[in-house]
C-alpha atoms as a PDB file:
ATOM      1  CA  UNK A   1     101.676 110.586  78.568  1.00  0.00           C
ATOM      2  CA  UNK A   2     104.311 108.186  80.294  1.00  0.00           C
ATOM      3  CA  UNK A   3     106.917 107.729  77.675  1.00  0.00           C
ATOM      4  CA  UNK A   4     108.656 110.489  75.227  1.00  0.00           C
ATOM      5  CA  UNK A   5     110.696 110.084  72.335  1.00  0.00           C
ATOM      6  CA  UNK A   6     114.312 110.123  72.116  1.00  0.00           C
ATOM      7  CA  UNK A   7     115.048 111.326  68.602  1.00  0.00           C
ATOM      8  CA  UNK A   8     118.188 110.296  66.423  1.00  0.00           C
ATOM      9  CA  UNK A   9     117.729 109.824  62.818  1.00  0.00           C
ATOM     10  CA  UNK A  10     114.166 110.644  62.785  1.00  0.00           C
ATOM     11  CA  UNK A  11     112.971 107.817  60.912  1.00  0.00           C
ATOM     12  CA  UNK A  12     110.595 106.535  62.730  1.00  0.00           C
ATOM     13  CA  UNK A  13     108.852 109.680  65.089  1.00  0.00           C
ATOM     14  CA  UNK A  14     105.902 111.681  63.352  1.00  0.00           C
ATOM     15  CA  UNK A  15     107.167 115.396  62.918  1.00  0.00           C
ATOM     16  CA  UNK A  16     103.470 116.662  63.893  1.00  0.00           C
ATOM     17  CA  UNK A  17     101.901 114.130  65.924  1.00  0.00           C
ATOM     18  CA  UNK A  18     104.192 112.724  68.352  1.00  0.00           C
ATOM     19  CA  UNK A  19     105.477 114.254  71.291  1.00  0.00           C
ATOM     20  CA  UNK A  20     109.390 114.924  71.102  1.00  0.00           C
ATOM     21  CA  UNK A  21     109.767 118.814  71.220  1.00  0.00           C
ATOM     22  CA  UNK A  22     108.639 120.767  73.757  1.00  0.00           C
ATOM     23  CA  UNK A  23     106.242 120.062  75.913  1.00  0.00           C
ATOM     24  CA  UNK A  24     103.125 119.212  73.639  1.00  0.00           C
ATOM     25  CA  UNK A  25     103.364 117.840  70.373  1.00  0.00           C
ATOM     26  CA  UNK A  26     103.943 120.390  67.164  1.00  0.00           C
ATOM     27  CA  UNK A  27      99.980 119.833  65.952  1.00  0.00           C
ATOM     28  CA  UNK A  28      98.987 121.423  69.137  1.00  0.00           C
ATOM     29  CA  UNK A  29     102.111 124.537  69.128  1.00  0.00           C
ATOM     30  CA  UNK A  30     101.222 124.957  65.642  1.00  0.00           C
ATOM     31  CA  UNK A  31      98.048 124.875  64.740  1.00  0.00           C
ATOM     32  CA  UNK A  32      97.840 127.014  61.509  1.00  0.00           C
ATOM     33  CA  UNK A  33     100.821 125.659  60.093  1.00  0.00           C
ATOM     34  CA  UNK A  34      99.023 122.042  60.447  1.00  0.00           C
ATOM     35  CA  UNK A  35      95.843 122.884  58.782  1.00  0.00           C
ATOM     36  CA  UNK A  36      97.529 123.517  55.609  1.00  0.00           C
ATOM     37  CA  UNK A  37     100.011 120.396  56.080  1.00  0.00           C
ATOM     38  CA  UNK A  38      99.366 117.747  53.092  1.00  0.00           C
ATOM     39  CA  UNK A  39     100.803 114.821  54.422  1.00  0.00           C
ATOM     40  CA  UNK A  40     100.480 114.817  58.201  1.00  0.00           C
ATOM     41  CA  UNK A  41     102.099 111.938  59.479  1.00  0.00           C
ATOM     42  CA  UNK A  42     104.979 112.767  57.963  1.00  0.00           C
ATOM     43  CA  UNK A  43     108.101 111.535  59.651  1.00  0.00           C
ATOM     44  CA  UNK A  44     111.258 114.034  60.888  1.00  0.00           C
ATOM     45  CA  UNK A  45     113.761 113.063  58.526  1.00  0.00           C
ATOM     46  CA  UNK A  46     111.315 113.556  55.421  1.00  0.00           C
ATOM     47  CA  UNK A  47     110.969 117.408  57.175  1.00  0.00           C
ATOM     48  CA  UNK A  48     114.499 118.057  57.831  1.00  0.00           C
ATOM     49  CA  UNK A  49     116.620 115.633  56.112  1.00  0.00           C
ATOM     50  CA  UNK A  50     119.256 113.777  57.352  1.00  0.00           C
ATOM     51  CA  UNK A  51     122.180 116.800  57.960  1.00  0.00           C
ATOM     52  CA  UNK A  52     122.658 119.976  58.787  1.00  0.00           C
ATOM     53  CA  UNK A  53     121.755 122.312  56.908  1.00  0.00           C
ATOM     54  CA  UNK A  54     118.252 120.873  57.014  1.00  0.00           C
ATOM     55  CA  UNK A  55     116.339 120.916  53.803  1.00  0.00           C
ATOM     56  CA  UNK A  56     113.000 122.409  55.428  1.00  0.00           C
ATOM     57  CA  UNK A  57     111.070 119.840  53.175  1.00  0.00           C
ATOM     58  CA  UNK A  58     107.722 121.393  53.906  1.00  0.00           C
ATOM     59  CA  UNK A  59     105.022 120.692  51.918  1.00  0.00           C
ATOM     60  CA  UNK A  60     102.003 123.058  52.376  1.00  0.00           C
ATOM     61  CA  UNK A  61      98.812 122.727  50.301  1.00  0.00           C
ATOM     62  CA  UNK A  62      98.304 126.833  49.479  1.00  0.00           C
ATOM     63  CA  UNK A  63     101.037 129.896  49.900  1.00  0.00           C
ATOM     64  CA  UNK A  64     100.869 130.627  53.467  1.00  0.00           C
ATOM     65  CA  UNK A  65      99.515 133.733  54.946  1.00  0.00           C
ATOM     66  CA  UNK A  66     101.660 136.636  56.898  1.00  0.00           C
ATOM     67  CA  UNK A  67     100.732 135.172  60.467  1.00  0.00           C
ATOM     68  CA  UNK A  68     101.398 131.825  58.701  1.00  0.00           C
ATOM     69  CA  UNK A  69     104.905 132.702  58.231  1.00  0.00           C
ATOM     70  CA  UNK A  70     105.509 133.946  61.450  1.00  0.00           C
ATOM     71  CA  UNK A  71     104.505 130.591  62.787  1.00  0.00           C
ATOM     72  CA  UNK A  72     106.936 129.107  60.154  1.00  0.00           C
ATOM     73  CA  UNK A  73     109.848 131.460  61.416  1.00  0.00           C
ATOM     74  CA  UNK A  74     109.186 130.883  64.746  1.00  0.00           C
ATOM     75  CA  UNK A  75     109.189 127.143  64.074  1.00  0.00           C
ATOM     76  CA  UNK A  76     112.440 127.070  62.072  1.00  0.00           C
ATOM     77  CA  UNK A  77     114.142 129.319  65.281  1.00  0.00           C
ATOM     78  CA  UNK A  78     112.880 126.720  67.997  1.00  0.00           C
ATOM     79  CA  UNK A  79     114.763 123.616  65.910  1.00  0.00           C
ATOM     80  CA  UNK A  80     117.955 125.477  64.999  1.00  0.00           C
ATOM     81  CA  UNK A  81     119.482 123.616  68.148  1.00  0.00           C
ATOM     82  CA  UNK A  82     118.477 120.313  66.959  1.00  0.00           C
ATOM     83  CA  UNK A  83     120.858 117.621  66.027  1.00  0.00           C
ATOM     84  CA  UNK A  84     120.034 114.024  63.914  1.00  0.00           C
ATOM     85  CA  UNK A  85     121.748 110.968  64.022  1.00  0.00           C
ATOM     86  CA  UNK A  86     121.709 109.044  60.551  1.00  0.00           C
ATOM     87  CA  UNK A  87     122.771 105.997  61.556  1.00  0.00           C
ATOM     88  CA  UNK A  88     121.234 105.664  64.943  1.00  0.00           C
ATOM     89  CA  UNK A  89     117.583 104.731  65.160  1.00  0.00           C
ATOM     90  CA  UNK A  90     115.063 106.862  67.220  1.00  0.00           C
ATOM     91  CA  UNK A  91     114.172 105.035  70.791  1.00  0.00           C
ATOM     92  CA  UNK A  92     111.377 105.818  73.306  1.00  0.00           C
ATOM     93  CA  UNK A  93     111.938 106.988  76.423  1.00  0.00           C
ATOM     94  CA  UNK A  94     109.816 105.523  79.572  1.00  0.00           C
ATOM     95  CA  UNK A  95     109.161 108.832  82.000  1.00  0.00           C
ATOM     96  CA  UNK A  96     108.116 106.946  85.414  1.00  0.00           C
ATOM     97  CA  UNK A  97     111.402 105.115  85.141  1.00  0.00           C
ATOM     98  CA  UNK A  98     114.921 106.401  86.181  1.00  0.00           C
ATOM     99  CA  UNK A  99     116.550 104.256  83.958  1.00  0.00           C
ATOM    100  CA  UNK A 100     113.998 105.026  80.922  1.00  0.00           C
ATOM    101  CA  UNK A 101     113.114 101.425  80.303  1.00  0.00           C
ATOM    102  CA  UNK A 102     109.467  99.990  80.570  1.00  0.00           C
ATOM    103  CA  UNK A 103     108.938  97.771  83.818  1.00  0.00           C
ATOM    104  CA  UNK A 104     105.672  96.157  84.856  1.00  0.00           C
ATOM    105  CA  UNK A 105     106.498  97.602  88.171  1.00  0.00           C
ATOM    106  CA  UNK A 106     106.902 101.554  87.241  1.00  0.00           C
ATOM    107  CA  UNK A 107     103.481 100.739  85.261  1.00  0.00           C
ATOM    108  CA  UNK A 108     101.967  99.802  88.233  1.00  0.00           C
ATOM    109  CA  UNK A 109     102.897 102.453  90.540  1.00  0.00           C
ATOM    110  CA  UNK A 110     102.190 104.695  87.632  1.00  0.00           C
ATOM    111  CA  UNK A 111      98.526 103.905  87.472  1.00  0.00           C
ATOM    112  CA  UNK A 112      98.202 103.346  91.521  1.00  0.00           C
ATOM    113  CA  UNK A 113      99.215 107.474  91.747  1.00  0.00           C
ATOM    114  CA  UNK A 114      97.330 108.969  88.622  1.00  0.00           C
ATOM    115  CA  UNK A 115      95.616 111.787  89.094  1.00  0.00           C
ATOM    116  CA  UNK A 116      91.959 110.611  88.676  1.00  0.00           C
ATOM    117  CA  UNK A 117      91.949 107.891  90.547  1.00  0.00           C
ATOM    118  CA  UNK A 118      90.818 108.747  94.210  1.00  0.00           C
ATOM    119  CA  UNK A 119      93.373 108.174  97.026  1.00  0.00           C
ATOM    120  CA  UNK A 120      91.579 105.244  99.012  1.00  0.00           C
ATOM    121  CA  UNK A 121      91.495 103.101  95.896  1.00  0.00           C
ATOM    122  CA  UNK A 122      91.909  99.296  97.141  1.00  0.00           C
ATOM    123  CA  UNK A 123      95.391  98.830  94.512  1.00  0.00           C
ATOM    124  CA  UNK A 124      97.220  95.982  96.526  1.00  0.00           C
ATOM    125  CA  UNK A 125      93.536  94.200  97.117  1.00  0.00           C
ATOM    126  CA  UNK A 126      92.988  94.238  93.231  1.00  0.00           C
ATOM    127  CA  UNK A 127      96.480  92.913  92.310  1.00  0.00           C
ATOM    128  CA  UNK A 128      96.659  90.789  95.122  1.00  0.00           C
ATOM    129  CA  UNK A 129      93.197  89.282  94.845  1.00  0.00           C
ATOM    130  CA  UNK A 130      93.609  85.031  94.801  1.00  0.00           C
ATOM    131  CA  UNK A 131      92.065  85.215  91.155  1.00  0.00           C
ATOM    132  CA  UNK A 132      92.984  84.894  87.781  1.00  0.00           C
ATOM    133  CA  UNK A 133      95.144  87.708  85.860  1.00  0.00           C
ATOM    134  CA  UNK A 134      92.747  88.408  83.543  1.00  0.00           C
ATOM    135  CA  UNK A 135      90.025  89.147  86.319  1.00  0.00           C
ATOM    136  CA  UNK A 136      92.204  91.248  88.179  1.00  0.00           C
ATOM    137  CA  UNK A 137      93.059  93.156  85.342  1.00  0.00           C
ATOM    138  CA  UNK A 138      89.273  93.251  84.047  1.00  0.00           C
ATOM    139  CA  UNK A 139      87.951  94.766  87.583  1.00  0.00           C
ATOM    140  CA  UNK A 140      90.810  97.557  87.277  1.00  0.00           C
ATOM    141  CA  UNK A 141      89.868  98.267  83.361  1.00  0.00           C
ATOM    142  CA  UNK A 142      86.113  98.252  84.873  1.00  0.00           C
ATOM    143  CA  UNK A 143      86.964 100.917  88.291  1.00  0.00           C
ATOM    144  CA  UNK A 144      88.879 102.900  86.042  1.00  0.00           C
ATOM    145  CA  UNK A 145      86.089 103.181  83.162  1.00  0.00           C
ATOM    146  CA  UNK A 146      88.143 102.294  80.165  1.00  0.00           C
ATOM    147  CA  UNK A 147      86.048  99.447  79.060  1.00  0.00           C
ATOM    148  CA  UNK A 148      84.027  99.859  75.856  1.00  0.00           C
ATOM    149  CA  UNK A 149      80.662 100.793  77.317  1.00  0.00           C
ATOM    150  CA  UNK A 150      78.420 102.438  74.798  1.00  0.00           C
ATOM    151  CA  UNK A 151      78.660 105.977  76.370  1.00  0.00           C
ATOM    152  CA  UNK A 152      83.104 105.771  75.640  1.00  0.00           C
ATOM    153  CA  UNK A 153      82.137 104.253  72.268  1.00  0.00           C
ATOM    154  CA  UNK A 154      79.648 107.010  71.924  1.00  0.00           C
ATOM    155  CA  UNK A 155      82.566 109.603  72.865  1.00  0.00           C
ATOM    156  CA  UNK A 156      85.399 107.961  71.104  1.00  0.00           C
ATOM    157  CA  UNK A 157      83.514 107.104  67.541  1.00  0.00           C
ATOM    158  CA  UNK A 158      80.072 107.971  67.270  1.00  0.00           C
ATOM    159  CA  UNK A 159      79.716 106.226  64.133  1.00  0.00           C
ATOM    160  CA  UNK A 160      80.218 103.224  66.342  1.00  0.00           C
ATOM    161  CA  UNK A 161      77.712 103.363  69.088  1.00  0.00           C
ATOM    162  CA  UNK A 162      74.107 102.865  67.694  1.00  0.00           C
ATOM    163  CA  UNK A 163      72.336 103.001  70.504  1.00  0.00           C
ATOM    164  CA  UNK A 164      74.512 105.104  73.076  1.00  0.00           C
ATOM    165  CA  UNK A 165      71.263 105.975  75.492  1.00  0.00           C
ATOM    166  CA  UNK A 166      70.416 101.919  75.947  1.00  0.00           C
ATOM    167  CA  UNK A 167      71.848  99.538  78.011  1.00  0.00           C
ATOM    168  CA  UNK A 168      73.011  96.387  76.199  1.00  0.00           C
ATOM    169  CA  UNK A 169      72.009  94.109  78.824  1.00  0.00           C
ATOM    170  CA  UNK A 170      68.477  95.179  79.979  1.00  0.00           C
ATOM    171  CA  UNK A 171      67.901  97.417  76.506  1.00  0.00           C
ATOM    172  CA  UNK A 172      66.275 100.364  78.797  1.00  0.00           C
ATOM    173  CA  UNK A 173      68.266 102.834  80.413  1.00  0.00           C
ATOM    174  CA  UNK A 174      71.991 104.941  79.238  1.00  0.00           C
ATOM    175  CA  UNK A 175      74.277 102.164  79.443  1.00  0.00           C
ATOM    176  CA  UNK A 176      77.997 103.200  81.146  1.00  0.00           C
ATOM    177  CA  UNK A 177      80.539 101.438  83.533  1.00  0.00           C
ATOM    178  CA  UNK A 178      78.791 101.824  86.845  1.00  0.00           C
ATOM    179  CA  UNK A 179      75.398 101.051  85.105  1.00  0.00           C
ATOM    180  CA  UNK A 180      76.323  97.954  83.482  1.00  0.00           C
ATOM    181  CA  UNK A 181      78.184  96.528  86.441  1.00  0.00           C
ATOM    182  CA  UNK A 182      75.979  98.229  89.446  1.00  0.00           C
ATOM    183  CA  UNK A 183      72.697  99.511  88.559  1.00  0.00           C
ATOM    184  CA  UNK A 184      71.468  97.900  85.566  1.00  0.00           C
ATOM    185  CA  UNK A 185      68.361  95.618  86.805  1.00  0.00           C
ATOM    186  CA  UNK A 186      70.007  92.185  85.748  1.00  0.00           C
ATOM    187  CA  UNK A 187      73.590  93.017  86.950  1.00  0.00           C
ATOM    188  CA  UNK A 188      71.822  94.189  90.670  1.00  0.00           C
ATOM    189  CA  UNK A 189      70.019  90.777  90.650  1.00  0.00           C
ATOM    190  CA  UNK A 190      72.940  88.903  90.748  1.00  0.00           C
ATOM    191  CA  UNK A 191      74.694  91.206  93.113  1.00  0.00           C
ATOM    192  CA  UNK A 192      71.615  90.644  95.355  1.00  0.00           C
ATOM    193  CA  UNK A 193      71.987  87.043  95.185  1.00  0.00           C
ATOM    194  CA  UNK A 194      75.775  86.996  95.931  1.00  0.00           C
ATOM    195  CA  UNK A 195      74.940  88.512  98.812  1.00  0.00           C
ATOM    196  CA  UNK A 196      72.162  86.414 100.023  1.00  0.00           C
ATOM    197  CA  UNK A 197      74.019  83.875  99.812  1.00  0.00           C
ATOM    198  CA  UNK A 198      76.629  85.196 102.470  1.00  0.00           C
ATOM    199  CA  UNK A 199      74.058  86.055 104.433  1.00  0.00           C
ATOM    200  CA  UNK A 200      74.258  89.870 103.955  1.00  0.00           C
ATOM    201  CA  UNK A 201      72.571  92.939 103.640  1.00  0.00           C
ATOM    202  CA  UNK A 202      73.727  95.730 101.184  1.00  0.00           C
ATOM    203  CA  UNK A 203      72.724  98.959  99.411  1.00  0.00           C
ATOM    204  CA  UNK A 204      73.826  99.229  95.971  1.00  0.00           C
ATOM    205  CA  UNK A 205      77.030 101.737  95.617  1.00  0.00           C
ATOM    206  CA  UNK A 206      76.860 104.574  93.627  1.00  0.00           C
ATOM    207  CA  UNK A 207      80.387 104.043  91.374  1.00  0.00           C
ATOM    208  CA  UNK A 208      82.382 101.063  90.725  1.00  0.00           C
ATOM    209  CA  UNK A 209      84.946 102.758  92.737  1.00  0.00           C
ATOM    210  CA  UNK A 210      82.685 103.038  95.860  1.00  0.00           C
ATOM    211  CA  UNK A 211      82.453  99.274  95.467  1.00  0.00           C
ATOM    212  CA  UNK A 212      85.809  98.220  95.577  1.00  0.00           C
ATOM    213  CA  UNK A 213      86.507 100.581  98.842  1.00  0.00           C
ATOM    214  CA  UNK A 214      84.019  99.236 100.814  1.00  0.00           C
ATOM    215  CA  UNK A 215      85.282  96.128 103.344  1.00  0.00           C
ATOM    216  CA  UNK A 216      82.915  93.712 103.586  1.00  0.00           C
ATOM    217  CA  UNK A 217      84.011  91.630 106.620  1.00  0.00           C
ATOM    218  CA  UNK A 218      80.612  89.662 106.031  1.00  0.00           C
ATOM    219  CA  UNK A 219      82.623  87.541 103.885  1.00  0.00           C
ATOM    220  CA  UNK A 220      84.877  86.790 106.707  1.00  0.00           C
ATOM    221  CA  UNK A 221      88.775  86.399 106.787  1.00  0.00           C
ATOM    222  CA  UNK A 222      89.103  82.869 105.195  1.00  0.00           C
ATOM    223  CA  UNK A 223      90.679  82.153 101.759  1.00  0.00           C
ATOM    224  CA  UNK A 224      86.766  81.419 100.710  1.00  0.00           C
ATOM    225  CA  UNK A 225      85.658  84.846 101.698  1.00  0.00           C
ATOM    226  CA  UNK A 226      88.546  86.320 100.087  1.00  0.00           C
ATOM    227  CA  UNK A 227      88.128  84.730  97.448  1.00  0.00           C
ATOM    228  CA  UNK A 228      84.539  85.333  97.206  1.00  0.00           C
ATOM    229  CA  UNK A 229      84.629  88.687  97.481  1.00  0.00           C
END
């Protein structure tokens, strides 16, 4: 996660489900205790009040158990330190940046050095391409696989995805990213006829990624070739 949140008068941050003690969120460094939560998004201040002493405003759905309480105790310790702000509203906090505020920029260079994306990525060439914003941003969604193809659907809610093991555009094989924009027999026709047309021989990649790292100096150094490819 790139941004972390800054709390003050607790208003406006889930107690449970956001990240803003610790490293992880409290759902994940207290599981038990969650499980018998009744209302789960449950901001800060409804928890602890608004001043010290805090209230504890817990409110569990059954008397907890002895390992329960323990979890409780050890919970109540770890916020002892913690101070509110009643009048001051909670803010977010923007990690990449120094200064903690949200820049296109830090954004950028954010998802140029994450962690799954291999090192010889083309970045500049996508962001720099001589085509519309929406494109650009489109072929990075597409290399990075966080477009709705059935199989993310399938992952994300299975209710949604009908058909995860058919391709929407052919109706045969497992649709995903690099299928739908590589291998899929109607997307490879026209990828075939692109490069007929610049008088070029290719073999079909195996990942979107592959793709975009290969130079094809076929298309030669002119703003048409650039643009073209």
């Amino acid at each position: 996660m790139l941004t972390r949140f800054v709390v003050r008068n607790g208003e406006r941050i889930r107690f449970w489900e956001d990240l803003w003690w610790g490293d992880q969120p409290l759902v994940s460094q207290y599981p038990r205790l969650f499980r018998v939560v009744l209302d789960k998004n449950v901001p800060i201040s409804s928890i602890l009040g608004s001043s010290r002493p805090f209230s504890w405003n817990f409110d569990f759905r059954r008397n907890l158990s002895d390992i329960e309480i323990e979890d409780l105790e050890g919970l109540m310790r770890s916020l002892d330190g913690l101070h509110l702000s009643p009048s001051v509203p909670d803010a977010r906090f923007w990690l990449v940046s120094s200064s903690g505020f949200f820049s296109v920029k830090s954004f950028f260079l954010a998802l140029s050095h994450f962690s799954g994306s291999p090192q010889i990525f083309p970045s500049k060439f996508v962001w720099k391409s001589q085509v519309p914003f929406k494109v650009r941003s489109f072929v990075w969604l597409v290399a990075h696989k966080k477009v709705n193809s059935n199989d993310m659907l399938q992952l994300r809610r299975p209710y949604k995805a009908l058909s995860p093991d058919i391709c929407f555009l052919y109706m045969k094989q497992r649709e995903s990213v690099d299928h739908l924009f590589l291998h899929c027999s109607l997307t490879t026709g026209l990828w075939h006829r692109l490069f007929q047309l610049a008088n070029l021989d290719w073999v079909v990649p195996m990942s979107i990624v592959d793709m975009m790292s290969i130079k094809f100096d076929g298309f030669g150094a002119s703003k048409r070739g650039r643009v073209l490819w």
